[in-house]
N, C-alpha and C. Protein backbone atom coordinates (compact mmCIF):
# COMPACT_ATOMS: atom_id res chain seq x y z
N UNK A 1 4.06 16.23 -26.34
CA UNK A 1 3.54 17.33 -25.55
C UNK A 1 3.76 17.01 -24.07
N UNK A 2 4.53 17.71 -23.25
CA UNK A 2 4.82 17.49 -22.02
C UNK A 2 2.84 17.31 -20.79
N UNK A 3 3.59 17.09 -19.95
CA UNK A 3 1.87 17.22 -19.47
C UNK A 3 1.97 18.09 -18.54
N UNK A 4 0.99 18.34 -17.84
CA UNK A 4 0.43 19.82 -17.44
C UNK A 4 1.28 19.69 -15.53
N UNK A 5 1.71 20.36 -15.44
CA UNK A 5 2.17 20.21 -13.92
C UNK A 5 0.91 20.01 -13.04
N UNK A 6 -0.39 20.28 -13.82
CA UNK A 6 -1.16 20.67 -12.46
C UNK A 6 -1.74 19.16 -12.57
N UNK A 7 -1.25 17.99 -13.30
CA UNK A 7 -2.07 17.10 -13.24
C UNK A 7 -2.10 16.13 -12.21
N UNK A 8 -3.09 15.18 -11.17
CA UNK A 8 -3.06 14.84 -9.95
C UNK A 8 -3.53 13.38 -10.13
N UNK A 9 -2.95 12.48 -8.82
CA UNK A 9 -3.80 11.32 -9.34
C UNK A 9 -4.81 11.42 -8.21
N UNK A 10 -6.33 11.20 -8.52
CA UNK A 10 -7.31 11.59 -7.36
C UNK A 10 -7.88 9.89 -6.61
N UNK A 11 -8.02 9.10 -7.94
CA UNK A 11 -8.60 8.04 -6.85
C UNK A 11 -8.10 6.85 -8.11
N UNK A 12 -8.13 5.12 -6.76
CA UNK A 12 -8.05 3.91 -7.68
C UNK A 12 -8.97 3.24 -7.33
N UNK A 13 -9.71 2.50 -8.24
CA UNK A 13 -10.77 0.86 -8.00
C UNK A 13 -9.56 0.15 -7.44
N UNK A 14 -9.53 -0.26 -6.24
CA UNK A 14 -8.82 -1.69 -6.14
C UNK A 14 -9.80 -2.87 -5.74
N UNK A 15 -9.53 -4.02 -6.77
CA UNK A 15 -10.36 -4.87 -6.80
C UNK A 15 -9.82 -6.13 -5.34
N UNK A 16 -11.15 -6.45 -4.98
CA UNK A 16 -10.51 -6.88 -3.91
C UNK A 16 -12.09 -8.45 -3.61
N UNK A 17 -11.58 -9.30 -2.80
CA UNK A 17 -12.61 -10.24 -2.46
C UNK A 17 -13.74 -9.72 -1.82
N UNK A 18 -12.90 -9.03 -0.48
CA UNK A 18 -14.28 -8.45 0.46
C UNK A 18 -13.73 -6.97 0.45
N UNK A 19 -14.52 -6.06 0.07
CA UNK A 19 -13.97 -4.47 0.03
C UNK A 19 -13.53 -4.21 1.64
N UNK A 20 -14.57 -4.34 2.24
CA UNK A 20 -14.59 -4.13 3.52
C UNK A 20 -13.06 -4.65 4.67
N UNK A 21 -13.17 -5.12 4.60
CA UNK A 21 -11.42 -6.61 5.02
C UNK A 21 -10.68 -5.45 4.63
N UNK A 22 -10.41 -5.68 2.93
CA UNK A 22 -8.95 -5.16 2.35
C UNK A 22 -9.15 -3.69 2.45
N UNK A 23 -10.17 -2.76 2.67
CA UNK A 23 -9.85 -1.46 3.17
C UNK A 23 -9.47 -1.00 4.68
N UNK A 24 -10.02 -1.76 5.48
CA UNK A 24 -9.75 -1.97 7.14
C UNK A 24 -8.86 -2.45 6.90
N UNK A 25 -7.99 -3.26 6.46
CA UNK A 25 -6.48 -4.04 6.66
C UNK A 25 -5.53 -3.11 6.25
N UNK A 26 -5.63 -2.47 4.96
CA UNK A 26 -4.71 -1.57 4.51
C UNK A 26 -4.89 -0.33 5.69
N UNK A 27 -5.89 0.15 6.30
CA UNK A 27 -6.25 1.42 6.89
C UNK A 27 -5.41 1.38 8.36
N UNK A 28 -5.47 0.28 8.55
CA UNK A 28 -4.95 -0.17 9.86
C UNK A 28 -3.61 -0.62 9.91
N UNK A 29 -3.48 -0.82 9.10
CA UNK A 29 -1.67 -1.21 8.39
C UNK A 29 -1.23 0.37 8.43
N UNK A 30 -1.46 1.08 7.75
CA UNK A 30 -0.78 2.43 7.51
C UNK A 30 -0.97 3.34 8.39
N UNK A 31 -2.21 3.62 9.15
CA UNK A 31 -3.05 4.11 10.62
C UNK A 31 -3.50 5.26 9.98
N UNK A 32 -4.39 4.83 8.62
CA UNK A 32 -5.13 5.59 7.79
C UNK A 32 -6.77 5.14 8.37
N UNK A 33 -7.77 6.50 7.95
CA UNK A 33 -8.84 5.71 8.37
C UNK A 33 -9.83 5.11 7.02
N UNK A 34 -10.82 4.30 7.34
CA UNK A 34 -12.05 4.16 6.43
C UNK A 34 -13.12 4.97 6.65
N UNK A 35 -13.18 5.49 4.69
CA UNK A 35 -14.20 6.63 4.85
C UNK A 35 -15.63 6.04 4.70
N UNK A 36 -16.33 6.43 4.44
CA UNK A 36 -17.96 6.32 4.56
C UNK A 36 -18.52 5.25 3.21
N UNK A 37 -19.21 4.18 3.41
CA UNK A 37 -19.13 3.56 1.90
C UNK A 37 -19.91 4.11 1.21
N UNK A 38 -19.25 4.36 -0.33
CA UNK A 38 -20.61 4.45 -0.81
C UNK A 38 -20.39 3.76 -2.02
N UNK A 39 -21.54 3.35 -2.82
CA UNK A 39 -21.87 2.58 -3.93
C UNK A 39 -21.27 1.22 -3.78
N UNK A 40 -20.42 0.76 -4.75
CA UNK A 40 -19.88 -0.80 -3.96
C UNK A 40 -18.71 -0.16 -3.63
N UNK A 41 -18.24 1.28 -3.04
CA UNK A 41 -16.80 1.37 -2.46
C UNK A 41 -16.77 1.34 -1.10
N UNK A 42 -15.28 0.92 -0.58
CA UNK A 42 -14.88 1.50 0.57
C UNK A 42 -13.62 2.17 0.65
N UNK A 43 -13.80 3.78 0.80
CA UNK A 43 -12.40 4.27 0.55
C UNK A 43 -11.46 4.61 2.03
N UNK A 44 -10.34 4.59 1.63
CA UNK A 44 -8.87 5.04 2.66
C UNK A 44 -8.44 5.91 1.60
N UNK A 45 -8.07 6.83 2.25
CA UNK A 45 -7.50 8.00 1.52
C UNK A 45 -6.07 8.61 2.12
N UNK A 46 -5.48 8.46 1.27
CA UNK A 46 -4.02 8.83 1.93
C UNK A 46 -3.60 10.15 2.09
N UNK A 47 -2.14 10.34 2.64
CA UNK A 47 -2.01 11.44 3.14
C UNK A 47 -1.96 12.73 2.21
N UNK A 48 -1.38 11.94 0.78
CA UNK A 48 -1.31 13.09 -0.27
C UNK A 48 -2.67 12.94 -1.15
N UNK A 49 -3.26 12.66 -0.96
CA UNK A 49 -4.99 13.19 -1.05
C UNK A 49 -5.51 11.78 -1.99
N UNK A 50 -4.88 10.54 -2.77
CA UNK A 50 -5.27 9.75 -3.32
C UNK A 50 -6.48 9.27 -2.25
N UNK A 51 -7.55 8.90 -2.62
CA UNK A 51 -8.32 7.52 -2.64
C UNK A 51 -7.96 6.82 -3.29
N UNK A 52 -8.24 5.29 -2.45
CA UNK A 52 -8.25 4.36 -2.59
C UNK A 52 -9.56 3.29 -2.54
N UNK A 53 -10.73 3.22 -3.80
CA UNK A 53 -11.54 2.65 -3.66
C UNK A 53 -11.77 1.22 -3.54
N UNK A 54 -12.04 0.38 -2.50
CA UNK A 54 -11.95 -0.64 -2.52
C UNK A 54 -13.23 -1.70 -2.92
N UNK A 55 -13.47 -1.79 -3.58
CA UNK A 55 -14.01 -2.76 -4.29
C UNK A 55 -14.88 -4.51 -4.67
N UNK A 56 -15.65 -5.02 -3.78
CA UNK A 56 -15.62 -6.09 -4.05
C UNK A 56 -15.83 -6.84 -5.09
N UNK A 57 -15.32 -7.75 -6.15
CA UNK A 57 -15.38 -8.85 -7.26
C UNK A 57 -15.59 -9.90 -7.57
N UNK A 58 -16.02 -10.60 -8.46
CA UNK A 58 -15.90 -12.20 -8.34
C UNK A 58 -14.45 -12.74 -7.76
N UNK A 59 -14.62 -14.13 -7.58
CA UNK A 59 -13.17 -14.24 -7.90
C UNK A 59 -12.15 -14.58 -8.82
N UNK A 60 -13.08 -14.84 -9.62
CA UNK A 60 -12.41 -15.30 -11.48
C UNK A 60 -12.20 -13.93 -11.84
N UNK A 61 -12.52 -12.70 -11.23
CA UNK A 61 -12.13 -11.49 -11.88
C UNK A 61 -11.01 -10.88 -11.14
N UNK A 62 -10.46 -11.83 -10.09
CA UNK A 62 -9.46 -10.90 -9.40
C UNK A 62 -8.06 -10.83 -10.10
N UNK A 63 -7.28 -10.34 -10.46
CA UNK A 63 -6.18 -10.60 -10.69
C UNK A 63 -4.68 -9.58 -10.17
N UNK A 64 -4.14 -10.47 -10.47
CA UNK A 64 -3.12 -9.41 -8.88
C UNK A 64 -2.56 -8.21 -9.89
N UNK A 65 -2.47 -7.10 -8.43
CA UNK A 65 -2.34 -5.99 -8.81
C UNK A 65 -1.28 -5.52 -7.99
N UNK A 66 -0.53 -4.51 -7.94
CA UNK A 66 0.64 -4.40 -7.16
C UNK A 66 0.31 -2.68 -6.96
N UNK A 67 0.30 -2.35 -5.34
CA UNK A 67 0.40 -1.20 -4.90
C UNK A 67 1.61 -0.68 -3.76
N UNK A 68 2.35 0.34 -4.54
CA UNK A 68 3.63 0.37 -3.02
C UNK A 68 3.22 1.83 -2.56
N UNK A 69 3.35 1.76 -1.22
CA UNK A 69 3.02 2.75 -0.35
C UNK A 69 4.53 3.34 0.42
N UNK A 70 4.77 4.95 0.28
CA UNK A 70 6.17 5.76 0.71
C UNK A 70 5.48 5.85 2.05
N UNK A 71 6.25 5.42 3.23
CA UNK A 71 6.03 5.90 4.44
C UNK A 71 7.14 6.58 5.03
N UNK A 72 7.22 7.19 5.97
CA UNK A 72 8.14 8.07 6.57
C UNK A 72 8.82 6.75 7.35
N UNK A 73 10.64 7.17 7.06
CA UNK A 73 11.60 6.33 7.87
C UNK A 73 10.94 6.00 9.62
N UNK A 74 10.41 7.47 10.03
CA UNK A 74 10.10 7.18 11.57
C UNK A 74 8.63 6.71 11.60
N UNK A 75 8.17 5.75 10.80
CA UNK A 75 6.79 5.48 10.93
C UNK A 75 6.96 3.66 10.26
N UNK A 76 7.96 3.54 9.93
CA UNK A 76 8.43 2.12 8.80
C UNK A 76 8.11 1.11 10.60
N UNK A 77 8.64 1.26 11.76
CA UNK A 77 8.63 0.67 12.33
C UNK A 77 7.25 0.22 12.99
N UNK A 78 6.51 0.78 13.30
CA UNK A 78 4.91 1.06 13.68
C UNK A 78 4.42 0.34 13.08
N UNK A 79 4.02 0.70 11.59
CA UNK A 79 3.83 0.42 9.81
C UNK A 79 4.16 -1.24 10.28
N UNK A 80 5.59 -1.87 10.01
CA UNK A 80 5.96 -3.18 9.89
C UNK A 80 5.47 -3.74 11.56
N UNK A 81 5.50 -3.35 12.67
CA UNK A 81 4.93 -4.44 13.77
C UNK A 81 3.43 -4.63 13.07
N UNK A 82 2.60 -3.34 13.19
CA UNK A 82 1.48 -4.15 12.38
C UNK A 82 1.31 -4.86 11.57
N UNK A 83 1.83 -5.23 10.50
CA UNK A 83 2.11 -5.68 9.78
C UNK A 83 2.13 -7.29 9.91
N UNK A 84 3.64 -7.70 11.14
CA UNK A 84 4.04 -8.76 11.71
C UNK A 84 2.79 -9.18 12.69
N UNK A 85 2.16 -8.12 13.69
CA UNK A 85 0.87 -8.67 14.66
C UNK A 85 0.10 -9.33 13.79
N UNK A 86 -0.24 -8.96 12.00
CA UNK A 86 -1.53 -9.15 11.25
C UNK A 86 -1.20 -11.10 10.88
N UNK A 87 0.04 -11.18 11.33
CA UNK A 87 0.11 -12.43 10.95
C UNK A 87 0.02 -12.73 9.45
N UNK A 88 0.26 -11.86 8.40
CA UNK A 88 0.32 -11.58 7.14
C UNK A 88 1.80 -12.26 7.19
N UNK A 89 1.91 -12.99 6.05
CA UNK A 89 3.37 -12.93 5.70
C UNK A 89 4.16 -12.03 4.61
N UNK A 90 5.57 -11.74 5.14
CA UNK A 90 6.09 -11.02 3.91
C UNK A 90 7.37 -11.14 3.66
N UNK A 91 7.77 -10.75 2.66
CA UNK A 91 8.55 -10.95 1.83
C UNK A 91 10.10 -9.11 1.90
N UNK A 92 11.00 -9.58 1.51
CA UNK A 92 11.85 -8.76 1.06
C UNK A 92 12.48 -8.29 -0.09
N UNK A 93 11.33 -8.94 -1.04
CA UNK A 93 11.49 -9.14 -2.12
C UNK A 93 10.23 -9.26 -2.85
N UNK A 94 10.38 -8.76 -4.16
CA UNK A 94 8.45 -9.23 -5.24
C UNK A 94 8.61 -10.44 -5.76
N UNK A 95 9.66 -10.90 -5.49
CA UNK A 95 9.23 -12.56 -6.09
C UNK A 95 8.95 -13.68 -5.09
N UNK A 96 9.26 -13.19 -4.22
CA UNK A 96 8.02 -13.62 -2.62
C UNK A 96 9.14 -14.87 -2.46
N UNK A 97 10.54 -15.03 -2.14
CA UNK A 97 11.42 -15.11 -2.05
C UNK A 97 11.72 -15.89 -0.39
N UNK A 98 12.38 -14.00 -0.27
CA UNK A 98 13.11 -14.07 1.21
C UNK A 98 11.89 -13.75 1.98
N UNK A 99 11.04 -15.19 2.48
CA UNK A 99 10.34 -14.90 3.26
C UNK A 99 10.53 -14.37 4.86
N UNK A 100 9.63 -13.51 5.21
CA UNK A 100 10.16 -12.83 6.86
C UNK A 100 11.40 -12.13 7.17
N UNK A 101 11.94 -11.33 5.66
CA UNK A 101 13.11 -10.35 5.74
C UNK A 101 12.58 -8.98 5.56
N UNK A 102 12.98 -7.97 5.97
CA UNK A 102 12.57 -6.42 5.10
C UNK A 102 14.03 -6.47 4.34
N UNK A 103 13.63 -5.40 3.13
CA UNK A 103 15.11 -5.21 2.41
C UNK A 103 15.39 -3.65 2.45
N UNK A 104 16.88 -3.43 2.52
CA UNK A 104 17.27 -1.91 2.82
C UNK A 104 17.69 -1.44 1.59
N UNK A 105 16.62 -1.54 0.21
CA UNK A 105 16.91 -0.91 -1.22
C UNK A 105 16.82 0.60 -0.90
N UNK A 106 17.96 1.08 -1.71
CA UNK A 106 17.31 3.25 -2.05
C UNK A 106 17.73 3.47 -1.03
N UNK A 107 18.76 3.16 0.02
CA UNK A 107 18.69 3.86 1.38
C UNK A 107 17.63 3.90 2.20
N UNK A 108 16.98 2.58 1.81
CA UNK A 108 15.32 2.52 3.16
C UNK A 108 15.40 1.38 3.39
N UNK A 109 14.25 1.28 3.78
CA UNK A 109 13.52 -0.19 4.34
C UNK A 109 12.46 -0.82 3.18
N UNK A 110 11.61 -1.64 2.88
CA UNK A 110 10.80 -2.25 2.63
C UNK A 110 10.26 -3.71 2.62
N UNK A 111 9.32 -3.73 2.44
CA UNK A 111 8.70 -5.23 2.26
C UNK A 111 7.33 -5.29 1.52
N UNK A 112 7.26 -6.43 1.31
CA UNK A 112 6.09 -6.95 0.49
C UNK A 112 5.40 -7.96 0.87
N UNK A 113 4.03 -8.06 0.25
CA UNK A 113 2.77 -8.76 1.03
C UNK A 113 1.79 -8.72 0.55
N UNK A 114 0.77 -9.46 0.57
CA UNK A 114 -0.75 -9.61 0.07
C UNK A 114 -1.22 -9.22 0.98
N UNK A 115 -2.03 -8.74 0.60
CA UNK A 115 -3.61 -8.17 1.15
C UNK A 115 -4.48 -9.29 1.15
N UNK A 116 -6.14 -9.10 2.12
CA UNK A 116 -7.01 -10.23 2.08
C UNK A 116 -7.53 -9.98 0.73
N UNK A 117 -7.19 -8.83 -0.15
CA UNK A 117 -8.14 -9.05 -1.78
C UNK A 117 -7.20 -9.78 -2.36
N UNK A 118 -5.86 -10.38 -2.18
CA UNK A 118 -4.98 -10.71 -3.19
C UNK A 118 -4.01 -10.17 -3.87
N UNK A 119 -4.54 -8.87 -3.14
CA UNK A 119 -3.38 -7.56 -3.98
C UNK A 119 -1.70 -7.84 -3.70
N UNK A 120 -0.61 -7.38 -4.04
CA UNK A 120 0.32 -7.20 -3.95
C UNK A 120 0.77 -5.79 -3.63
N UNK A 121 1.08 -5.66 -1.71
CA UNK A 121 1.31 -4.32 -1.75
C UNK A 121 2.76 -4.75 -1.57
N UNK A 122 2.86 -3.12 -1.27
CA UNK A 122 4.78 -2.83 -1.11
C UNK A 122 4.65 -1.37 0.16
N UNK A 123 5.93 -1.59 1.28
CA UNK A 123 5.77 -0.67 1.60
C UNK A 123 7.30 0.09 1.89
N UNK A 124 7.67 1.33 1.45
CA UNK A 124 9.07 1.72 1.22
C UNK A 124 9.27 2.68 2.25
N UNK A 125 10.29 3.25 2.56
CA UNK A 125 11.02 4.26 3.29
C UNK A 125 11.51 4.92 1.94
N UNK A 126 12.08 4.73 1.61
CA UNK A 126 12.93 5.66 0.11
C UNK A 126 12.45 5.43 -1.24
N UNK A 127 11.35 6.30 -2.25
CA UNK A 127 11.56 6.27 -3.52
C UNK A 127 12.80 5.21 -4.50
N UNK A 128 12.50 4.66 -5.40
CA UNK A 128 12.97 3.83 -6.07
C UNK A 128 14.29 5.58 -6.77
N UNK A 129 13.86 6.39 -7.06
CA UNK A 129 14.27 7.46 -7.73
C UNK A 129 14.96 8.47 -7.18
N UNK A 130 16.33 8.44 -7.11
CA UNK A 130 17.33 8.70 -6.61
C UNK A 130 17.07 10.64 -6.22
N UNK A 131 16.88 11.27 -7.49
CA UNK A 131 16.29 12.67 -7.01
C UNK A 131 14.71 12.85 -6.13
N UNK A 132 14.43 12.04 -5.03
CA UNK A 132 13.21 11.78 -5.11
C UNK A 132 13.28 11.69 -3.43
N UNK A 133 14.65 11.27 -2.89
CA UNK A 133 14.86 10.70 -1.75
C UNK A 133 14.10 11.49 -0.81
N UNK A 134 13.97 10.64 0.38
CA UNK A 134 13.24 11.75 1.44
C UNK A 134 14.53 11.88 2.64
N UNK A 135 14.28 12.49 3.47
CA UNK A 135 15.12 12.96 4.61
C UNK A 135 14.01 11.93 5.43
N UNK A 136 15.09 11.74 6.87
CA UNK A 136 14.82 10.58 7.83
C UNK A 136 13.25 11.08 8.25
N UNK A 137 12.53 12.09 8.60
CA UNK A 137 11.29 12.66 9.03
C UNK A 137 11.01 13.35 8.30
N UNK A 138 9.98 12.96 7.83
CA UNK A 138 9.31 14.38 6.90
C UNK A 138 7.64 14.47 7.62
């Protein structure tokens, strides 16, 4: 049974050490803001309407999780100095490799990096999915 066009993804738990940290780090990485906490969340909500609940955990319960984020070609640069100011290290690669390279996969840019929860993000200029591509500004 095919699924319904109207179906959306609305929000994720991301499990994280300190909710607080890894939602301000991601928020400030992307120049998204942090919304209001509530319960044990702290959400960033992106541009196409996902939340992102951030979460604090033990740490025997953390286990890595991998999130990649599409940014616009004219925003990859902004996006990556923060990135480089955060003194985060990253990678050009998910096997954490070519340290302190971006890679130009899909006709973009990207790189990869932990978060202070441990997470494994990713951040792209071009969809992995060839009908999918974006134009230089959107």
């Amino acid at each position: 049974m095919p699924v319904s066009a109207s179906v959306e993804l609305n929000h994720l738990i991301i499990p994280s050490r300190n909710n607080r940290e890894s939602a301000e780090f991601l928020a400030t990485l992307l120049g998204l803001e942090v919304g209001e906490e509530w319960g044990p969340f702290i959400p960033v909500e992106t541009r196409n309407g996902v939340r992102l609940d951030f979460a604090s955990v033990p740490e025997a319960d953390l286990r890595l999780q991998h999130y990649c984020f599409l940014v616009p070609e004219d925003d990859f640069d902004a996006v990556f100095a923060r990135l480089v100011e955060s003194g985060v290290t990253f990678f050009a690669d998910p096997q954490m490799k070519q340290v302190g390279e971006i890679n130009h996969n899909h006709g973009g840019r990207g790189v990869y990096f932990l978060d202070p929860g441990g997470n494994g993000m990713e951040i792209i200029t071009q969809p992995y999915e060839p009908d999918r591509r974006r134009p230089a500004a959107w």
